[in-house]
Protein backbone atom coordinates (compact mmCIF):
# COMPACT_ATOMS: atom_id res chain seq x y z
CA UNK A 1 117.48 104.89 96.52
CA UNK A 2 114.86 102.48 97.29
CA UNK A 3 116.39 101.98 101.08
CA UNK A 4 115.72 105.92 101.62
CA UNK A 5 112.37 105.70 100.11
CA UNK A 6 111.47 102.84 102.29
CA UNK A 7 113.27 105.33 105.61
CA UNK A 8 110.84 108.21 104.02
CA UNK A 9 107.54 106.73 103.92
CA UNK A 10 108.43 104.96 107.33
CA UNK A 11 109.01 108.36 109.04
CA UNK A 12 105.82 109.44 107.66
CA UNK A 13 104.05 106.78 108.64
CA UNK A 14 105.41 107.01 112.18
CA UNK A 15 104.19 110.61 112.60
CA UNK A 16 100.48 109.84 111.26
CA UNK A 17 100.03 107.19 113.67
CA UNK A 18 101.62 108.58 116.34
CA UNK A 19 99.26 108.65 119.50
CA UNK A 20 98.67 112.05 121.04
CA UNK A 21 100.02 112.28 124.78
CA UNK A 22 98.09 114.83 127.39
CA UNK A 23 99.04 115.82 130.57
CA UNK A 24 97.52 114.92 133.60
CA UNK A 25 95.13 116.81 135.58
CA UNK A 26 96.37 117.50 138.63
CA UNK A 27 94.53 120.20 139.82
CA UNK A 28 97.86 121.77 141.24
CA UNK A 29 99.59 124.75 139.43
CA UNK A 30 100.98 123.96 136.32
CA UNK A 31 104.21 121.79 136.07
CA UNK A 32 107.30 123.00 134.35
CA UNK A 33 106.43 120.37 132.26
CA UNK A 34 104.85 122.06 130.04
CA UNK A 35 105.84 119.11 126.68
CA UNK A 36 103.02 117.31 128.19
CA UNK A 37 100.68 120.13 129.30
CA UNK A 38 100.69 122.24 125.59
CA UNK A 39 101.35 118.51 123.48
CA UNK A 40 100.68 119.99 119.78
CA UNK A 41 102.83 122.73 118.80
CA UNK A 42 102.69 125.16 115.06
CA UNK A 43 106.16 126.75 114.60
CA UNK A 44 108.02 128.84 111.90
CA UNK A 45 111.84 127.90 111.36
CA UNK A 46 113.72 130.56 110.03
CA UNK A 47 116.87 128.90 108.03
CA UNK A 48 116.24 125.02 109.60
CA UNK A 49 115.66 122.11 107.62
CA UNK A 50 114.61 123.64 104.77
CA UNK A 51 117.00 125.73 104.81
CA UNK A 52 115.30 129.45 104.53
CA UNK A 53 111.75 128.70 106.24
CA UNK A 54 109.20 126.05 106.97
CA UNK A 55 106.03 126.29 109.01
CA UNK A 56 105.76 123.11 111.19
CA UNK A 57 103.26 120.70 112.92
CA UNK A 58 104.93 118.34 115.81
CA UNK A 59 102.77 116.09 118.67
CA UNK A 60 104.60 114.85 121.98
CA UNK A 61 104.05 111.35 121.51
CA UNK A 62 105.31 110.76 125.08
CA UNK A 63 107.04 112.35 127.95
CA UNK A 64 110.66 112.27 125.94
CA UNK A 65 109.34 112.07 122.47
CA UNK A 66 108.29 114.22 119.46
CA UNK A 67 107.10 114.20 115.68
CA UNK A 68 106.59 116.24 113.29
CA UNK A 69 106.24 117.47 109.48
CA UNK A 70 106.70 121.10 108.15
CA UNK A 71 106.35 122.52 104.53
CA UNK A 72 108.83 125.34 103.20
CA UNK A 73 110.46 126.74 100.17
CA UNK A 74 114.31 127.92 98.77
CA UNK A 75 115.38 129.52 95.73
CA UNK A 76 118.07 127.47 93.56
CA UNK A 77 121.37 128.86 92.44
CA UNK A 78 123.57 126.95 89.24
CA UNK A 79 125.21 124.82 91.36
CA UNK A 80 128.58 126.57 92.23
CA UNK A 81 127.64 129.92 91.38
CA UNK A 82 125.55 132.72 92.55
CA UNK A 83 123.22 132.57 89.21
CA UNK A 84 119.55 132.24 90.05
CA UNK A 85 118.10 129.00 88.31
CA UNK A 86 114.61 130.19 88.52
CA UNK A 87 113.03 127.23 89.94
CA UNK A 88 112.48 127.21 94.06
CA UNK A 89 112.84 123.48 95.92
CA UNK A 90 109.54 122.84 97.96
CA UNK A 91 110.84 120.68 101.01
CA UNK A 92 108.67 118.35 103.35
CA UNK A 93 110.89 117.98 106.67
CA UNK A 94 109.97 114.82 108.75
CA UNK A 95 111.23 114.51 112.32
CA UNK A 96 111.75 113.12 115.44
CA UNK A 97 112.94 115.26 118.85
CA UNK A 98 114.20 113.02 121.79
CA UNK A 99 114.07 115.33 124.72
CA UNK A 100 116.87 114.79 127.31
CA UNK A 101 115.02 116.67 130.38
CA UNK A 102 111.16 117.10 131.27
CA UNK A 103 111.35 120.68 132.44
CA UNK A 104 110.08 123.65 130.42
CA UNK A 105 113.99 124.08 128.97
CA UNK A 106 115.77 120.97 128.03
CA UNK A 107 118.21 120.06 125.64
CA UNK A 108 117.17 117.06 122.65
CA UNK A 109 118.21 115.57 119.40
CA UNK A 110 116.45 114.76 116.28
CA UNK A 111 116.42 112.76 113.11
CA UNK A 112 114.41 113.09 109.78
CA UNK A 113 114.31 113.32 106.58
CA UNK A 114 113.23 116.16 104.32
CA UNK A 115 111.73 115.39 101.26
CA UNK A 116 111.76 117.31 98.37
CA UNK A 117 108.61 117.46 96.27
CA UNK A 118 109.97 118.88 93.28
CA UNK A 119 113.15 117.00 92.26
CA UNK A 120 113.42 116.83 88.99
CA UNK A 121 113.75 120.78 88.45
CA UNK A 122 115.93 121.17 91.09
CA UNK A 123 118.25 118.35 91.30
CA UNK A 124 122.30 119.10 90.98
CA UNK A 125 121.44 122.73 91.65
CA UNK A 126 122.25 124.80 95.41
CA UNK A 127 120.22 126.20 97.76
CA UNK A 128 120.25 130.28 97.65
CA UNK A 129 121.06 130.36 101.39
CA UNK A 130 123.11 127.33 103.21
CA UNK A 131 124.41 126.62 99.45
CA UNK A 132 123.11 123.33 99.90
CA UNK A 133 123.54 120.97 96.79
CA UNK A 134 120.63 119.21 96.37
CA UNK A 135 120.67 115.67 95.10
CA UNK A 136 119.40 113.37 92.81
CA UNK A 137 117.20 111.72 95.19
CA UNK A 138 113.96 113.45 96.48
CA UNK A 139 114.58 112.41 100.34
CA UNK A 140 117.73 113.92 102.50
CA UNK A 141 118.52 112.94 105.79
CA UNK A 142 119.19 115.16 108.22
CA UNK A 143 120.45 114.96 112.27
CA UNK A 144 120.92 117.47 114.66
CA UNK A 145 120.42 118.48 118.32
CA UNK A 146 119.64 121.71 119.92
CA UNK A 147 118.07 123.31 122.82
CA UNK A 148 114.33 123.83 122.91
CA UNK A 149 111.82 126.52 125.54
CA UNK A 150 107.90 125.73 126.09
CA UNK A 151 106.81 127.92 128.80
CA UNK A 152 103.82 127.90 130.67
CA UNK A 153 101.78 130.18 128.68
CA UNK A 154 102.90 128.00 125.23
CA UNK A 155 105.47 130.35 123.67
CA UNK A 156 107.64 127.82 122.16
CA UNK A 157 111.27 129.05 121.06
CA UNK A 158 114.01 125.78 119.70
CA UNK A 159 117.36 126.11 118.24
CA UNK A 160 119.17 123.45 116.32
CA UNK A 161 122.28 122.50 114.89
CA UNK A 162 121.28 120.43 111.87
CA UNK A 163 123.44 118.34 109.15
CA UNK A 164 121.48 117.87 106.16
CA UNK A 165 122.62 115.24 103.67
CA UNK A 166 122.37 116.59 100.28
CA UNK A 167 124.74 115.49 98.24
CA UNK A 168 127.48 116.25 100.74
CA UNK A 169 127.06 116.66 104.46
CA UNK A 170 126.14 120.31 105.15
CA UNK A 171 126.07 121.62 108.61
CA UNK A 172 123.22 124.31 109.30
CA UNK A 173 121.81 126.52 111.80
CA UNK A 174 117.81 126.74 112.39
CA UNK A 175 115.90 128.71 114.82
CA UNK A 176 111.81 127.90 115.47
CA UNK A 177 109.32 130.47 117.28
CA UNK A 178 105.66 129.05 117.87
CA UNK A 179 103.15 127.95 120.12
CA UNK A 180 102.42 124.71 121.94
CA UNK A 181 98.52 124.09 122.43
């Protein structure tokens, strides 16, 4: 437990101090690189990470590399059944996104953790969608890859294929919409 604690508060502390990256002013029309061009990014991931929503934050941190931190919130079934606990999980997801291209369209992979601020009401029960059985610890990692759009005018669009270690390995689905400034 103290080993994933340690990976937490290392991710976090990775996407604090990350530097900001900006694009270069070329004075030419604007390159399908638009990572670099529109560098911060707010997004909304429907299922994802948290697996029913989370509104996100990420920074390029270079021309292959992101971070970023999101907030969102599940209701909790008994674990095993489809009886409502009462009590929602508030997760923190943490990431990285290694880009494989430059251009506007390009595949990546990421690595994270999502932390879950509320253990202790929600631990052993599921997640109301993904049926995710959340664990004794407050951090999960989670892995993925995916393909992710930022077009020249912002309009961000990514979708991932996510594992998230709960207390089992359970494979999701997560699709972001947003805008890269």
């Amino acid at each position: 437990m103290l080993k994933s604690r340690r990976f937490a508060l290392i991710s976090i502390a990775l996407f604090v101090t990350a530097p900001s990256a900006f694009a270069a002013t070329t004075g030419g029309p604007l390159s399908a690189h638009t990572r670099v061009t529109y560098p911060s990014a707010v997004s909304i991931e429907m299922l994802g990470r948290a697996m029913l929503y989370s509104v996100n934050f990420d920074q390029v941190v270079n021309d292959n590399m992101a971070v970023g931190a999101g907030i969102g919130n599940v209701s909790t079934n008994v674990h095993d059944t489809d009886r409502d606990t009462g009590n929602s999980a508030t997760f923190i997801p943490a990431y990285m996104n290694y880009y494989f291209s430059q251009s506007a369209g390009s595949p990546f992979v990421n690595g994270g953790v999502t932390l879950i601020l509320n253990p202790a009401s929600v631990k052993g029960s599921d997640t109301s969608t993904g049926s995710l059985h959340i664990p004794n610890s407050s951090v999960m990692p989670t892995f993925g890859g995916g393909y992710e759009n930022r077009g020249d005018n912002g309009f961000l669009f990514r979708v991932t294929g996510y594992v998230v270690a709960g207390k089992s390995l359970t494979p999701w689905l997560g699709f972001s919409f947003g805008y890269g400034f």
